[in-house]
Every structure is written in C-alpha cells, then in structure tokens.
N, C-alpha and C. Protein backbone atom coordinates (compact mmCIF):
# COMPACT_ATOMS: atom_id res chain seq x y z
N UNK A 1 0.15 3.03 -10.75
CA UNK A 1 0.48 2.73 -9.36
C UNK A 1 -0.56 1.79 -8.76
N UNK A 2 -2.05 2.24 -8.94
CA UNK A 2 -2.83 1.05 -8.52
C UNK A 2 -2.69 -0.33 -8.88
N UNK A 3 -2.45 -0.93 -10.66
CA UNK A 3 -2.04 -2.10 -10.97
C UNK A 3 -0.74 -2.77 -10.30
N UNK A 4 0.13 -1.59 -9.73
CA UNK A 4 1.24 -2.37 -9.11
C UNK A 4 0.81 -2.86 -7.64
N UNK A 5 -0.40 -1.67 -6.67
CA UNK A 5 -0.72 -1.77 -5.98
C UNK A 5 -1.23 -3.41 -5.57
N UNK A 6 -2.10 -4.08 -6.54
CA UNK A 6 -3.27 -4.56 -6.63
C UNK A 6 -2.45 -6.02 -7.25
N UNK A 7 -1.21 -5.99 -7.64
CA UNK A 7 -0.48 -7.53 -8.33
C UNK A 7 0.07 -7.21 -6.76
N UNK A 8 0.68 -6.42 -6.12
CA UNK A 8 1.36 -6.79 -4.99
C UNK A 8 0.16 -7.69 -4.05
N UNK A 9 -1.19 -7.01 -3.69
CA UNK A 9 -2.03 -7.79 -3.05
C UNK A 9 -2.21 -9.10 -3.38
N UNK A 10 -2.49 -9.59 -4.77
CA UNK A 10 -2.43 -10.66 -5.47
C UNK A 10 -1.22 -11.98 -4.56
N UNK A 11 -0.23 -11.26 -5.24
CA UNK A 11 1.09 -12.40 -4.73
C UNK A 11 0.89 -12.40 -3.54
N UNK A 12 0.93 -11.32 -2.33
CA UNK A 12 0.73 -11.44 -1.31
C UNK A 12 -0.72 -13.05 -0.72
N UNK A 13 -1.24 -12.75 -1.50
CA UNK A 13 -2.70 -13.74 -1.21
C UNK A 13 -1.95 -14.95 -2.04
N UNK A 14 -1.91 -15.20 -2.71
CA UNK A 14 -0.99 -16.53 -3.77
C UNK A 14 0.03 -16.94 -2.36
N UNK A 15 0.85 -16.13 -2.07
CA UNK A 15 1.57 -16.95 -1.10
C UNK A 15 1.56 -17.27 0.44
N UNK A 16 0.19 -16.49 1.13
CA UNK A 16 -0.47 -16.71 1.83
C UNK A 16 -1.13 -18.03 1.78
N UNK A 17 -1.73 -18.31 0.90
CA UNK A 17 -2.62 -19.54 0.50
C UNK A 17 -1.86 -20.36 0.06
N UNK A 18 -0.82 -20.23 -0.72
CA UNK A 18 0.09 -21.26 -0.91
C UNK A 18 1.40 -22.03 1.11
N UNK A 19 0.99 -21.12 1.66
CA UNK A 19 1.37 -21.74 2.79
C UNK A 19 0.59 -22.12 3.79
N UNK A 20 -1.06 -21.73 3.60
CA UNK A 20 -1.99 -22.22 4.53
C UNK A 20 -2.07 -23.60 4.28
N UNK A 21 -1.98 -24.35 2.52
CA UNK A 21 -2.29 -25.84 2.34
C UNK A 21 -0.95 -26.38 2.38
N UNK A 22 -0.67 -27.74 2.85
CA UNK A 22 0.19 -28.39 2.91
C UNK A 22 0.31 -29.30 1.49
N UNK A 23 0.81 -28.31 0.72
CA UNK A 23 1.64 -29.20 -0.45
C UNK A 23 2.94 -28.66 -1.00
N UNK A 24 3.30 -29.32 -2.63
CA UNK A 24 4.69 -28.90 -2.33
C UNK A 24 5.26 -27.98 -2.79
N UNK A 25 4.33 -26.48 -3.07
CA UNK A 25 4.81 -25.26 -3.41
C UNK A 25 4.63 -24.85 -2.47
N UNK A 26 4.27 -25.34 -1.37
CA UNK A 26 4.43 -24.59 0.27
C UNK A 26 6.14 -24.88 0.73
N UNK A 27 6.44 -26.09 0.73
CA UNK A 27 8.32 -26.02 0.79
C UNK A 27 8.49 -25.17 -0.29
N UNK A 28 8.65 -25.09 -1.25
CA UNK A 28 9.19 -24.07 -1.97
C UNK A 28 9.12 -22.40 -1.94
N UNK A 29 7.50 -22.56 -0.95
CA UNK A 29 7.43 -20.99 -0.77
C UNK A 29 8.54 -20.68 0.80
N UNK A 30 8.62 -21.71 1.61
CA UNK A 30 9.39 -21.42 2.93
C UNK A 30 10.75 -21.36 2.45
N UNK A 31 11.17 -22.13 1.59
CA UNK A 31 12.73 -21.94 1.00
C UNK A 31 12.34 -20.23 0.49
N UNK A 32 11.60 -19.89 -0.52
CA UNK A 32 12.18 -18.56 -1.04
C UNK A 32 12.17 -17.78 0.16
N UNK A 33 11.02 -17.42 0.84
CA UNK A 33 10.88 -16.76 1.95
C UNK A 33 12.39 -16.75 3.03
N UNK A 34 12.97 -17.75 3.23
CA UNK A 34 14.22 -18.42 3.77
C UNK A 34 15.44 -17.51 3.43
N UNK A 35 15.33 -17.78 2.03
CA UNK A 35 16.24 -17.50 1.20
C UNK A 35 16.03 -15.32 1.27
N UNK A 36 14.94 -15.16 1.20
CA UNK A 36 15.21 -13.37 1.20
C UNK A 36 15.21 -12.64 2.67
N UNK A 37 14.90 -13.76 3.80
CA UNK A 37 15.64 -13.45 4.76
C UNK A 37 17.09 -13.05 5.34
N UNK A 38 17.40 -13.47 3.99
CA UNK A 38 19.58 -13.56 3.86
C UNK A 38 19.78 -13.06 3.42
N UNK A 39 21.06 -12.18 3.19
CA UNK A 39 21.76 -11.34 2.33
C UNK A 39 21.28 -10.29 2.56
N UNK A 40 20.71 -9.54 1.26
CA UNK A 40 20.73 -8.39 1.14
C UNK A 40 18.83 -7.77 1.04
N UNK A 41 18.12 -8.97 1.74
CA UNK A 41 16.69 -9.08 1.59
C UNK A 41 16.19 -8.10 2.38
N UNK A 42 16.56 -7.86 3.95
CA UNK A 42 15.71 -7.01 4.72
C UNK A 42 16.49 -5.66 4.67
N UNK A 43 17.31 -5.67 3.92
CA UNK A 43 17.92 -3.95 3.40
C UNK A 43 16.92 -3.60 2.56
N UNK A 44 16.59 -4.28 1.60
CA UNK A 44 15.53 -3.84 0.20
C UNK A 44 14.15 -3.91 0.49
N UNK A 45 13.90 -5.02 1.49
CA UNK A 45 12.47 -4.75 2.05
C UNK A 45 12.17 -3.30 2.85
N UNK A 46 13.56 -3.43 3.76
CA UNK A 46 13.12 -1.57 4.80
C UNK A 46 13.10 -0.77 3.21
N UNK A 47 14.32 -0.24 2.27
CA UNK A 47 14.20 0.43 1.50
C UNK A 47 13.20 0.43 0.75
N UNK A 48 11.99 -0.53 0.40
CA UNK A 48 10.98 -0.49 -0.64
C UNK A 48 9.61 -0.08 0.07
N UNK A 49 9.45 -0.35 1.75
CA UNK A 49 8.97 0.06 2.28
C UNK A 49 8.65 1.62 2.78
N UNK A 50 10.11 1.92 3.02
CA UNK A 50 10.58 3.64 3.08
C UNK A 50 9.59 4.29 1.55
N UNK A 51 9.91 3.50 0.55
CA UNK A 51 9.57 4.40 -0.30
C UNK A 51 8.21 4.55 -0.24
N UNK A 52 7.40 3.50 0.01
CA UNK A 52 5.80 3.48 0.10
C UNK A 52 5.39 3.89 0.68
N UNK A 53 6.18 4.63 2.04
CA UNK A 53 5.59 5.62 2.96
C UNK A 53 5.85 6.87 2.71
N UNK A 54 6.91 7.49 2.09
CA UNK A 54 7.24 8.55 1.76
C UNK A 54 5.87 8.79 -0.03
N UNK A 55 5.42 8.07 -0.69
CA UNK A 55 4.42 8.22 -1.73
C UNK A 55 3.16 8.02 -0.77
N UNK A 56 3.07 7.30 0.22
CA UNK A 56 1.63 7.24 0.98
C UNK A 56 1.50 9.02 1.53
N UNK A 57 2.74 9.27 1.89
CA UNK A 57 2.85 10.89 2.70
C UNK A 57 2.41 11.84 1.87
N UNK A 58 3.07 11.53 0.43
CA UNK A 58 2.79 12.43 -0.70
C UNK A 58 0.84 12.51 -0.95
N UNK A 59 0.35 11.10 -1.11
CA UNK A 59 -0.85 10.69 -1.36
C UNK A 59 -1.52 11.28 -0.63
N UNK A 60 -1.05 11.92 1.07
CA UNK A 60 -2.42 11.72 1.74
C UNK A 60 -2.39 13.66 1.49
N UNK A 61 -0.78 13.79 1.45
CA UNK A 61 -0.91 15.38 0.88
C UNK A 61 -1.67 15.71 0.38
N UNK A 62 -1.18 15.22 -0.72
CA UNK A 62 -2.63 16.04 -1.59
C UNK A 62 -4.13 15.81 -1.98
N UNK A 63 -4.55 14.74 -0.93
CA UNK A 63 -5.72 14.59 -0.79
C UNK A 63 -6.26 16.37 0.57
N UNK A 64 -5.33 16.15 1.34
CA UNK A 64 -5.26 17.35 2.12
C UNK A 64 -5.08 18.51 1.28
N UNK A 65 -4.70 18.96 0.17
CA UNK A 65 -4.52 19.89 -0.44
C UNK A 65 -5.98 20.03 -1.15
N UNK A 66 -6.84 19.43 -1.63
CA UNK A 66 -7.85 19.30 -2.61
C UNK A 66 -8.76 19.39 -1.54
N UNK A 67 -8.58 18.70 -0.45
CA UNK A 67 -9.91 18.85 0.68
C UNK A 67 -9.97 20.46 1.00
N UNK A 68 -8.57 21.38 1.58
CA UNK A 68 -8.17 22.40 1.66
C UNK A 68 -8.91 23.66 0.73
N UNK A 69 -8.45 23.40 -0.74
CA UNK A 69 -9.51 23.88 -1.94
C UNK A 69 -10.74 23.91 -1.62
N UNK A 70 -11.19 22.77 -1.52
CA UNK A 70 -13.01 22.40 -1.89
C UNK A 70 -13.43 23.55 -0.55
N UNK A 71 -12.80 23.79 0.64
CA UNK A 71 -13.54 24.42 1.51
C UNK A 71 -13.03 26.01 1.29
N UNK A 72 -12.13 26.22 0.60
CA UNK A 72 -12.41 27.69 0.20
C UNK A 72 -13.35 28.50 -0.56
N UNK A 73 -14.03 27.36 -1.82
CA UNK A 73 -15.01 27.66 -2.50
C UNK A 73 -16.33 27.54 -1.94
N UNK A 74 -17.49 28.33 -1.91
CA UNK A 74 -18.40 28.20 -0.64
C UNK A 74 -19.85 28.48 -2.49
N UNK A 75 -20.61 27.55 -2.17
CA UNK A 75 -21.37 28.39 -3.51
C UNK A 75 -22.57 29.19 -2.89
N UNK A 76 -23.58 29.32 -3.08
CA UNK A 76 -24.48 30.20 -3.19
C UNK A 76 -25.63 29.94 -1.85
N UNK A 77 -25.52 28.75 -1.39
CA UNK A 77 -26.00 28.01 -0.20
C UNK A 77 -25.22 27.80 0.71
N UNK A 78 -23.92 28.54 0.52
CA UNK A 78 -23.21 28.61 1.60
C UNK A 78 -22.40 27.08 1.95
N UNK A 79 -22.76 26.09 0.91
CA UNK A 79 -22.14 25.03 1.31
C UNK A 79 -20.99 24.75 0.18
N UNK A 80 -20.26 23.89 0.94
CA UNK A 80 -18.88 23.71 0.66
C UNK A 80 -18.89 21.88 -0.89
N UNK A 81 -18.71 22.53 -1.54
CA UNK A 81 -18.69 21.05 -2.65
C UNK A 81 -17.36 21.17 -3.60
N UNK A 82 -16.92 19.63 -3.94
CA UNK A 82 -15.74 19.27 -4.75
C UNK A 82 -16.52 19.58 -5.86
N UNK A 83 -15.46 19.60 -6.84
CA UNK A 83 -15.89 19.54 -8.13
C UNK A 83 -15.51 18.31 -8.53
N UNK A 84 -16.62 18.00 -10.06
CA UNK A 84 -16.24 16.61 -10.46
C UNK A 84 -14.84 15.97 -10.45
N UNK A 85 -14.27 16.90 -11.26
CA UNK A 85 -12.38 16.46 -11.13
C UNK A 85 -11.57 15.85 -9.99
N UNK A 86 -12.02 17.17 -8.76
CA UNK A 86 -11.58 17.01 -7.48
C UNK A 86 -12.33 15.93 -7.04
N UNK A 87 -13.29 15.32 -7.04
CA UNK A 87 -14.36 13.78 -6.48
C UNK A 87 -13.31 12.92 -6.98
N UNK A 88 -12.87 13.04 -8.16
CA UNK A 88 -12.36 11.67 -9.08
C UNK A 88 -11.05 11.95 -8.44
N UNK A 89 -10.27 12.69 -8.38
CA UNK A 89 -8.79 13.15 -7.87
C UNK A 89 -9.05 12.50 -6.72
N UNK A 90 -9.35 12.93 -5.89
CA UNK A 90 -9.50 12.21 -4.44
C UNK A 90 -9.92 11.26 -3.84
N UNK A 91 -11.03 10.33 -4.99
CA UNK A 91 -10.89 9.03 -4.83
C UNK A 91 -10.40 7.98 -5.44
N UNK A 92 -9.14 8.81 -6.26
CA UNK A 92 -8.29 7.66 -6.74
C UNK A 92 -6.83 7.82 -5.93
N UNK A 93 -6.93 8.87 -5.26
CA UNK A 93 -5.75 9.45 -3.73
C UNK A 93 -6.24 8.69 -2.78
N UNK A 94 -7.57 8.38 -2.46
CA UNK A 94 -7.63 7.60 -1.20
C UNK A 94 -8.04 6.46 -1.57
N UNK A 95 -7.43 5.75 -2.84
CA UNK A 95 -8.09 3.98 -3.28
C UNK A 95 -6.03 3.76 -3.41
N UNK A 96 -5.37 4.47 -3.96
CA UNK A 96 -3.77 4.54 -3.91
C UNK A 96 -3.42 4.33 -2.36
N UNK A 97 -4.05 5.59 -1.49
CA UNK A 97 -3.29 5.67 0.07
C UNK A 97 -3.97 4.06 1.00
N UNK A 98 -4.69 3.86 0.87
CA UNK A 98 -5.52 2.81 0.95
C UNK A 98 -4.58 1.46 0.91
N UNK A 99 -4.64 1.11 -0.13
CA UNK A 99 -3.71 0.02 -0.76
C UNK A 99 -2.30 0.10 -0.04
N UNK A 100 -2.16 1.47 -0.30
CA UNK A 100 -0.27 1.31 0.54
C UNK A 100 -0.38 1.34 2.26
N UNK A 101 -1.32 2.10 2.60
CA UNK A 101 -1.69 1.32 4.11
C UNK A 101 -1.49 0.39 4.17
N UNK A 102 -2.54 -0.50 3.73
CA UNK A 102 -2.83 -1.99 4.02
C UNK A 102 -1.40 -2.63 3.89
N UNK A 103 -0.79 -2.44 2.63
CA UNK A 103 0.31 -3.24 2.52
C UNK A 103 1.26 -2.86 3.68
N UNK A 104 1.94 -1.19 4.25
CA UNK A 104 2.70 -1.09 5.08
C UNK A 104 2.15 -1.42 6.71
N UNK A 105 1.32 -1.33 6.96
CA UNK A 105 0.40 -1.76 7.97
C UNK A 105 -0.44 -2.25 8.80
N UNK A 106 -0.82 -3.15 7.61
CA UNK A 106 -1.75 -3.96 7.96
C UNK A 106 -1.30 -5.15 7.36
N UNK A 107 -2.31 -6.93 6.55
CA UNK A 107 -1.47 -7.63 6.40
C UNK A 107 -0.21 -7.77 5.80
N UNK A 108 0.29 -7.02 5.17
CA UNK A 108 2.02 -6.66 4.69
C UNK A 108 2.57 -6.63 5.29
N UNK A 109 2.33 -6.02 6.22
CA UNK A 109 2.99 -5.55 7.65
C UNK A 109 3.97 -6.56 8.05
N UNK A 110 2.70 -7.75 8.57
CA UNK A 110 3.63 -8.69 9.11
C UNK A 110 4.28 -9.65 8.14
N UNK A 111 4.81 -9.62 7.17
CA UNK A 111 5.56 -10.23 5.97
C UNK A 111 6.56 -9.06 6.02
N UNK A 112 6.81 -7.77 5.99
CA UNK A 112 8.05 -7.10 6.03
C UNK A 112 8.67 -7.09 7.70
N UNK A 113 7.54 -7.53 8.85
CA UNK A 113 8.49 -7.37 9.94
C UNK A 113 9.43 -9.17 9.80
N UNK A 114 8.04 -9.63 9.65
CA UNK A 114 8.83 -10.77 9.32
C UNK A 114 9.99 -10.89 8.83
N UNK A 115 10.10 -10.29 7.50
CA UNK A 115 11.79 -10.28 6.91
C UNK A 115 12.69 -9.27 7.14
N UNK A 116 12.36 -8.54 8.07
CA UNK A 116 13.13 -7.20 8.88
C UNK A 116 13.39 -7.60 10.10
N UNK A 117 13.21 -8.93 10.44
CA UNK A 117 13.38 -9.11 12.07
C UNK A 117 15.01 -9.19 12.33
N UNK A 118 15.94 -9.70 11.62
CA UNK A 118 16.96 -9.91 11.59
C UNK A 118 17.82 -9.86 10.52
C-alpha cells in the first residue's frame, strides 16, 4: 500500500511540474486532464477517493486500537510503553494514514475537486 501510496505522489508531482513549464507535454497533460473530466471520470475519482477514506478510517483504527493496548500494560515504573512490534505497527499505520491524508486532503485534494467539480 505504501509503494502505491508513494507512485501516486510521484505522478501527482510529474504532472504538477509538467504543467508549471510551458512545453509540449503540458498541452498534452491539459488534454488528458480535459479528457477525465468527461464521461465517466469524476464517478471513479469520488469512488477511488471513497475508498481511501474508508482504508484511512480503517488505518487510523487501528492505530487507536494499539495506542488503546500500549496503555493497558503499565510496567513496573508505572509507565505506559509500546512494544517493539507495536512501535513498528504504528509507524507504518501513521506513514500509510499520512500519505492518504495528504492525497485526500491536502495537495490531491485539489486535483480530485478539480475533477469532481462537474
């Protein structure tokens, strides 16, 4: 999920930058862009989006579930610690929830309202 995470950022930046310079894979990026504005583009954008929030929901779950754990176990100083597993579990839950933020919310954001406007 992160490698898909992390090629989506990629293209996202490729076609960002391919429309900040004025040459001629910039017409070609406004035609595709054009082009998935039509049809059946901002059905599959809301639907691919839906799904990244419903796995971000899941993600932040069970980062809440493992945080939940770690404070039931209390050790001998009375303080509250993850275990190695749970450290690595939860910061590869919040480097996943992270990524799908950014993309549903932040710069992604405005590339799916963009093609959801109409």
């Amino acid at each position: 999920m992160i490698q898909l995470l992390f090629t989506v950022l990629a293209a996202e930046a490729a076609v960002a930058a391919t429309l900040l310079f004025k040459t001629p894979l910039r017409k070609l990026a406004v035609l595709a862009l054009d082009r998935l504005k039509r049809g059946r583009g901002p059905v599959m954008v809301r639907t691919v989006a839906a799904t990244v929030l419903v796995v971000l929901a899941s993600s932040l779950h069970s980062m809440a579930q493992i945080r939940g754990r770690a404070e039931g176990e209390l050790d001998g100083a009375g303080v509250v610690g993850l275990t190695p597993t749970d450290q690595v579990l939860l910061a590869r839950h919040l480097l996943e929830a992270s990524l799908m933020a950014l993309r549903i919310f932040g710069i992604g954001g405005a590339l799916f309202s963009t093609l959801s406007c109409k």
